[in-house]
PDB file of N, CA and C in Angstrom:
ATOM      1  N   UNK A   1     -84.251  -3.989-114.156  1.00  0.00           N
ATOM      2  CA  UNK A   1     -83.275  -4.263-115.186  1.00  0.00           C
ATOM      3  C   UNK A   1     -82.005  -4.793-114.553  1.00  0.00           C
ATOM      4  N   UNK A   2     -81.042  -5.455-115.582  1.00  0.00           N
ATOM      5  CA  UNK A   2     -80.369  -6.112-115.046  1.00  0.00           C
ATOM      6  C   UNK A   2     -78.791  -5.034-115.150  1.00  0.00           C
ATOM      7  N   UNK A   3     -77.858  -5.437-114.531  1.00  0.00           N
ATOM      8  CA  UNK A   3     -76.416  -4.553-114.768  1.00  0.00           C
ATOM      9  C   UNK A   3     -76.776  -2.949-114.589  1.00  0.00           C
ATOM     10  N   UNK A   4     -75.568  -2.518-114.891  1.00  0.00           N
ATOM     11  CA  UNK A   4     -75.691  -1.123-114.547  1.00  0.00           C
ATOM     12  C   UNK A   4     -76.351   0.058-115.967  1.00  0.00           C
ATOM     13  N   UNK A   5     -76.783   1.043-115.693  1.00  0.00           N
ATOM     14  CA  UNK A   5     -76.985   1.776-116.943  1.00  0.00           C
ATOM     15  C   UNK A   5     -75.814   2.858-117.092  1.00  0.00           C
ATOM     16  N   UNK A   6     -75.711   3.410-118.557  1.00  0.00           N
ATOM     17  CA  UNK A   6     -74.925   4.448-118.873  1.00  0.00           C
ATOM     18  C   UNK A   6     -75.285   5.619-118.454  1.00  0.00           C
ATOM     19  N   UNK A   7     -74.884   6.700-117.946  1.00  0.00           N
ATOM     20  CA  UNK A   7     -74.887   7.981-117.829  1.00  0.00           C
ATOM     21  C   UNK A   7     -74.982   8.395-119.251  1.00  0.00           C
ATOM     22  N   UNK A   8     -76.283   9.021-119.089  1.00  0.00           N
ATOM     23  CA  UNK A   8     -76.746   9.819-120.918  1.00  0.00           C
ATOM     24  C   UNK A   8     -75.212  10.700-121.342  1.00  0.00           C
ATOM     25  N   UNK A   9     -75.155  10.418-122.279  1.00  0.00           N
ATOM     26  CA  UNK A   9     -74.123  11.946-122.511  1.00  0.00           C
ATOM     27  C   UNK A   9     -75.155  12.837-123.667  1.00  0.00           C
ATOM     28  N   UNK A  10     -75.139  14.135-122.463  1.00  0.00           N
ATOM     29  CA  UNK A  10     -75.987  14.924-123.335  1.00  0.00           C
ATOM     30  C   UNK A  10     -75.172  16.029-123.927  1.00  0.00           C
ATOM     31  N   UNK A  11     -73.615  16.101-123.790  1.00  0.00           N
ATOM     32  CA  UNK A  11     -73.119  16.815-124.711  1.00  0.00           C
ATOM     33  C   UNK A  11     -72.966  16.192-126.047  1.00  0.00           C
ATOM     34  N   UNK A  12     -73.026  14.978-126.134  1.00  0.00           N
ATOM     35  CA  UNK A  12     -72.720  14.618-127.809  1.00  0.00           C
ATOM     36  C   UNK A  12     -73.955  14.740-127.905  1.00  0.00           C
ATOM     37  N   UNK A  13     -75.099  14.401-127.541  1.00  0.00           N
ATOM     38  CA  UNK A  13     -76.652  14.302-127.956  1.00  0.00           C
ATOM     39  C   UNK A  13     -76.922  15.877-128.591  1.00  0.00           C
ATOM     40  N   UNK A  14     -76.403  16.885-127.950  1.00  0.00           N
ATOM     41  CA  UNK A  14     -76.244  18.061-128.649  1.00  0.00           C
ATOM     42  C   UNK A  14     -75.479  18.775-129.826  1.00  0.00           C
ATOM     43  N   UNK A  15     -74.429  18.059-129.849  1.00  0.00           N
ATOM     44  CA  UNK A  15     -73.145  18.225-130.637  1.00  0.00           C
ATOM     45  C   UNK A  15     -73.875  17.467-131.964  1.00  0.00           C
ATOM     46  N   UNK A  16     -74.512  16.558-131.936  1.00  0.00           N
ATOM     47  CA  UNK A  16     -75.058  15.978-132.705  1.00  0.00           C
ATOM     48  C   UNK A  16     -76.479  16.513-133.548  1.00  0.00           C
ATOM     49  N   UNK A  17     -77.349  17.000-132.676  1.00  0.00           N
ATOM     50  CA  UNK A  17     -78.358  18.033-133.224  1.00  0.00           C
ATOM     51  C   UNK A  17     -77.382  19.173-133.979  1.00  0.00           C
ATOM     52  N   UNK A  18     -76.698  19.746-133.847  1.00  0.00           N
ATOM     53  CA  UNK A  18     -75.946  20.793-134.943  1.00  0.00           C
ATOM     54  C   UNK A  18     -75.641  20.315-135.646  1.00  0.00           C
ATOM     55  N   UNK A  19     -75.418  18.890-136.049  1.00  0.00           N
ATOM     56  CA  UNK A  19     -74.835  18.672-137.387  1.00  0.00           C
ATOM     57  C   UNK A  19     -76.085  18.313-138.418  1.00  0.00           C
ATOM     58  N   UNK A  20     -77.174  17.650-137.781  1.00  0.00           N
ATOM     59  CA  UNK A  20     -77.914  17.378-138.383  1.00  0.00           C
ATOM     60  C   UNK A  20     -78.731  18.130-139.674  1.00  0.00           C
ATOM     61  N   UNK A  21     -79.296  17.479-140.666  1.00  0.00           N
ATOM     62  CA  UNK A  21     -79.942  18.178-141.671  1.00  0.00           C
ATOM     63  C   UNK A  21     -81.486  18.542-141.254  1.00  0.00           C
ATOM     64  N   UNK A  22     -81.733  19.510-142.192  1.00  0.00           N
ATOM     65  CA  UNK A  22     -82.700  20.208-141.806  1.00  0.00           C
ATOM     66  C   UNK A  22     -84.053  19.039-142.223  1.00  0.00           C
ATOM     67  N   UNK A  23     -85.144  18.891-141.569  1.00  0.00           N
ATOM     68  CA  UNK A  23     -86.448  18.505-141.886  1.00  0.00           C
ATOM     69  C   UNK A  23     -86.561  18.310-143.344  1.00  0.00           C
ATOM     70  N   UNK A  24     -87.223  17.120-144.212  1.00  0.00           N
ATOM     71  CA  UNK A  24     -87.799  17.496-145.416  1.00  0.00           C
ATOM     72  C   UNK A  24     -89.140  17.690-145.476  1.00  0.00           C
ATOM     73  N   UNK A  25     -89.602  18.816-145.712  1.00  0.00           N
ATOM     74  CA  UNK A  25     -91.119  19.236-145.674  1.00  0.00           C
ATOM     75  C   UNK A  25     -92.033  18.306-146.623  1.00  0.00           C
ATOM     76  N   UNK A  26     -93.476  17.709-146.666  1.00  0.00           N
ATOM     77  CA  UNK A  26     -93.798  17.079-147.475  1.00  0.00           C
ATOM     78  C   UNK A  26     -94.106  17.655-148.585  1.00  0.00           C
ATOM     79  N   UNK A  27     -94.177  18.929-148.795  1.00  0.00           N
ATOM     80  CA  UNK A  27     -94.362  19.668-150.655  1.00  0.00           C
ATOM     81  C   UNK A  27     -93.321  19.963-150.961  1.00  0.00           C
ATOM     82  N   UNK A  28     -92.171  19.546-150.203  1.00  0.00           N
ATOM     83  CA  UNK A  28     -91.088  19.785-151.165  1.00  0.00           C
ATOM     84  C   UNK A  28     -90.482  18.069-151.587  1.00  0.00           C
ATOM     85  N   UNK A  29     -91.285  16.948-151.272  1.00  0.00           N
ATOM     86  CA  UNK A  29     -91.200  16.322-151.976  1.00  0.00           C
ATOM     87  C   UNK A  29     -91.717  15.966-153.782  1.00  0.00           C
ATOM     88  N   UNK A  30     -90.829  14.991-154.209  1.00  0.00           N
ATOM     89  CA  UNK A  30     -91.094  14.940-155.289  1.00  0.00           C
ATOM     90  C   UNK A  30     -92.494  14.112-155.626  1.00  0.00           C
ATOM     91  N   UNK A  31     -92.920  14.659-156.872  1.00  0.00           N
ATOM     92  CA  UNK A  31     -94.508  13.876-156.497  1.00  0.00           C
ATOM     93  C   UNK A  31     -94.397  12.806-157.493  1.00  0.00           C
ATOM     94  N   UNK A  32     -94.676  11.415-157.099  1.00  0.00           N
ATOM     95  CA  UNK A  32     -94.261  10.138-157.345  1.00  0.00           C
ATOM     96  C   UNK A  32     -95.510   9.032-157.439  1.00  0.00           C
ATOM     97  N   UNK A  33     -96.296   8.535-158.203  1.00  0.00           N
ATOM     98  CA  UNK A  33     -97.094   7.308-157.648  1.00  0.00           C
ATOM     99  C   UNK A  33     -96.015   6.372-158.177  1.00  0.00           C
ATOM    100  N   UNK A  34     -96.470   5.100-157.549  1.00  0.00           N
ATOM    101  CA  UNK A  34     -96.111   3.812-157.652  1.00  0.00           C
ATOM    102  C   UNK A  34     -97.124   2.862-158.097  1.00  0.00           C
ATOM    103  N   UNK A  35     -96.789   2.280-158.756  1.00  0.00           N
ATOM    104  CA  UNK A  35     -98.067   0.707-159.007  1.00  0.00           C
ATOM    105  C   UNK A  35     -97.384  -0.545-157.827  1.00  0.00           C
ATOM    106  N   UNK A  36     -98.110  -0.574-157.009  1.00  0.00           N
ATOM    107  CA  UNK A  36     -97.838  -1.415-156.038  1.00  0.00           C
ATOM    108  C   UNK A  36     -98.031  -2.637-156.383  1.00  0.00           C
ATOM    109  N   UNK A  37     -99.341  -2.647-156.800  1.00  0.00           N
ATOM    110  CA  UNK A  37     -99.960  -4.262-157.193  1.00  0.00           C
ATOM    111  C   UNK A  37     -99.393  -4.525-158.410  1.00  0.00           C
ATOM    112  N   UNK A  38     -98.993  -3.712-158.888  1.00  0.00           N
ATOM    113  CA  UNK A  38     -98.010  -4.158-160.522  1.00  0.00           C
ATOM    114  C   UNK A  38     -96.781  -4.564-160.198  1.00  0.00           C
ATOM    115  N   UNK A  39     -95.927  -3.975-159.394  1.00  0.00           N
ATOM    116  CA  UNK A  39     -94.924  -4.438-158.865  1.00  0.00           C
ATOM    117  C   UNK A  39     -94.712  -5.395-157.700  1.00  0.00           C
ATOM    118  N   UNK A  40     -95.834  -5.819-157.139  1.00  0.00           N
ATOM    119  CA  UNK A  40     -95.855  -7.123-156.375  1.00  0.00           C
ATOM    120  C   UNK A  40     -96.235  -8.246-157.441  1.00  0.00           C
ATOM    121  N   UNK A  41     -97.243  -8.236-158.564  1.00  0.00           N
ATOM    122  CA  UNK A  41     -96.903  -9.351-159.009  1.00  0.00           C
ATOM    123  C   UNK A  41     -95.844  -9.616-159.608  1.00  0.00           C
ATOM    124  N   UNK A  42     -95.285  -8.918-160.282  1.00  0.00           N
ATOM    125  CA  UNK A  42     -94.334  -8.634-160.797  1.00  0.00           C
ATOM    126  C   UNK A  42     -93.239 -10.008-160.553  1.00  0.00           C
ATOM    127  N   UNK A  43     -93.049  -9.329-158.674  1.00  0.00           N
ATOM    128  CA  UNK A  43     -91.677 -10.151-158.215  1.00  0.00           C
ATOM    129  C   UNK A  43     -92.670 -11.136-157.760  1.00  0.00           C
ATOM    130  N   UNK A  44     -93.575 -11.682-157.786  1.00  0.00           N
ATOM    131  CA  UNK A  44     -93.944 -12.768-157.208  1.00  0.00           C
ATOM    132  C   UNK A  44     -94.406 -13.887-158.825  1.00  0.00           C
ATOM    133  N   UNK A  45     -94.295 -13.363-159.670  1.00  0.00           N
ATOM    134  CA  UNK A  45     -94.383 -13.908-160.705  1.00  0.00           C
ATOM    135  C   UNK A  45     -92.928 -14.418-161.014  1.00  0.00           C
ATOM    136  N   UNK A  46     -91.949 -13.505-160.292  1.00  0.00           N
ATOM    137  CA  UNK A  46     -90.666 -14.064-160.930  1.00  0.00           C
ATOM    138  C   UNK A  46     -90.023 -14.947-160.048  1.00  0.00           C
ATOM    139  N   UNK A  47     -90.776 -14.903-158.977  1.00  0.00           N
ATOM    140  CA  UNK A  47     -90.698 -15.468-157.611  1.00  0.00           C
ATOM    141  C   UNK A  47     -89.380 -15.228-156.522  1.00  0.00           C
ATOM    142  N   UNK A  48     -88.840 -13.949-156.562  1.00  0.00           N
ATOM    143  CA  UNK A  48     -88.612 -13.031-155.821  1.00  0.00           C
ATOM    144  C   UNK A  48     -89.231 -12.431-155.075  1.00  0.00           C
ATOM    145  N   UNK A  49     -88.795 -11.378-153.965  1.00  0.00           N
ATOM    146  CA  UNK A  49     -89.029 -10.205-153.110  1.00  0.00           C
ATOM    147  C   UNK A  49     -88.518  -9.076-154.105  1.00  0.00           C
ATOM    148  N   UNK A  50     -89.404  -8.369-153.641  1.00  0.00           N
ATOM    149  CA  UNK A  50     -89.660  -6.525-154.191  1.00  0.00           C
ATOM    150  C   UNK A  50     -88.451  -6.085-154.029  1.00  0.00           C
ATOM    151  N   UNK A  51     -87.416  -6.341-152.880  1.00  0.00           N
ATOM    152  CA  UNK A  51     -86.465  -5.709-152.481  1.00  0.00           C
ATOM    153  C   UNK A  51     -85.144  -6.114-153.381  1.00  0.00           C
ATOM    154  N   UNK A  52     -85.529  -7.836-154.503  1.00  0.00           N
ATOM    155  CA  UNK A  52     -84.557  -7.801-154.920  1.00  0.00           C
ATOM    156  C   UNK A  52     -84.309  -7.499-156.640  1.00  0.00           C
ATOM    157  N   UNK A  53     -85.365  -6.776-156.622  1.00  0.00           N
ATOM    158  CA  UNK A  53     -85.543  -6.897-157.873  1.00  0.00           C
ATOM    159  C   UNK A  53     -84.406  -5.779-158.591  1.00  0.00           C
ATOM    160  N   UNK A  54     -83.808  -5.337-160.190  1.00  0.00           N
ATOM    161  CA  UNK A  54     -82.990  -4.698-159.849  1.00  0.00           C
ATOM    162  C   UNK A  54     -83.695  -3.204-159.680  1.00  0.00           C
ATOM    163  N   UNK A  55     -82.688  -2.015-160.234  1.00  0.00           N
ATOM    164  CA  UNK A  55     -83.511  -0.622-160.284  1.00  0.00           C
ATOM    165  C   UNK A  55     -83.806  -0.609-161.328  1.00  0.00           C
ATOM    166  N   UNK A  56     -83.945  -0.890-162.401  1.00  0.00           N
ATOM    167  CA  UNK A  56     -84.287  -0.893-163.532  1.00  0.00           C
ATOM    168  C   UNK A  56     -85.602  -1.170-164.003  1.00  0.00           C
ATOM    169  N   UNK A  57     -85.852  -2.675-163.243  1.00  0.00           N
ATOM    170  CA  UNK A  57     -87.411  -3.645-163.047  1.00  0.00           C
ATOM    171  C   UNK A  57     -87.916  -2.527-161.979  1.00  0.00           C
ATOM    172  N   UNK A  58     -87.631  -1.889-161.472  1.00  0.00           N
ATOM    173  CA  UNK A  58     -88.095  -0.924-160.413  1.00  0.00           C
ATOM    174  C   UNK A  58     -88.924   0.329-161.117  1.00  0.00           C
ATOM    175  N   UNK A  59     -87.985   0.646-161.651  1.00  0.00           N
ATOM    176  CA  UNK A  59     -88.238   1.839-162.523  1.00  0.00           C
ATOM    177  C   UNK A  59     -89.579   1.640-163.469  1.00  0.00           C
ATOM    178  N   UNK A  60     -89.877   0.367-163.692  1.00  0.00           N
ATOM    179  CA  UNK A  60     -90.896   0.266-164.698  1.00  0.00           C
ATOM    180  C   UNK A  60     -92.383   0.287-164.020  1.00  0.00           C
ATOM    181  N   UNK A  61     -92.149   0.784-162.384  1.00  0.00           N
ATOM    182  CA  UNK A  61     -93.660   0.977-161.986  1.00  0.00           C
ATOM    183  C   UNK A  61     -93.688   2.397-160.874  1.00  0.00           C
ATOM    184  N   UNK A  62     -92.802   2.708-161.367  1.00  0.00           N
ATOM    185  CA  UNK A  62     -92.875   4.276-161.067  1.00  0.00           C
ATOM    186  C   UNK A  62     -93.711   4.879-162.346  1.00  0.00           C
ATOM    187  N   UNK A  63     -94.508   5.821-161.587  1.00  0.00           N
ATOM    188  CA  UNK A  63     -95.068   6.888-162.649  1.00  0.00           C
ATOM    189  C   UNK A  63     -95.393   8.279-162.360  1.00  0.00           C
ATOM    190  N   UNK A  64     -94.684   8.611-162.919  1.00  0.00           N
ATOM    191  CA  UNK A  64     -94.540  10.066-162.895  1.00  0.00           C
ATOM    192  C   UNK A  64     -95.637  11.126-163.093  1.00  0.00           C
TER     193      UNK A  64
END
């Protein structure tokens, strides 16, 4: 490698684990399907990306 490297700092690397939030376990997620293929044609019908669609058009392929 080229140039010099940093000396780790492993006191913030620690200081930093204490602040952190705890794990989210997967059953304490919320249980969610999605229509994937409904919502890809969707934005490809409108001829957008998935990412720009708003939350609203979003919302209509969530199912609960």
């Amino acid at each position: 490698m080229n140039g010099r490297m940093r000396k780790f700092d492993y006191e913030r690397y620690f200081e930093q684990i204490k602040t952190m939030p705890e794990p989210v376990m997967v059953g304490e997620l919320p249980k969610v399907k999605l229509d994937l293929r409904g919502i890809r044609e969707y934005a490809k019908n409108k001829g957008v990306a998935i990412a720009s669609l708003t939350e609203e058009e979003k919302q209509l392929f969530i199912i609960q």
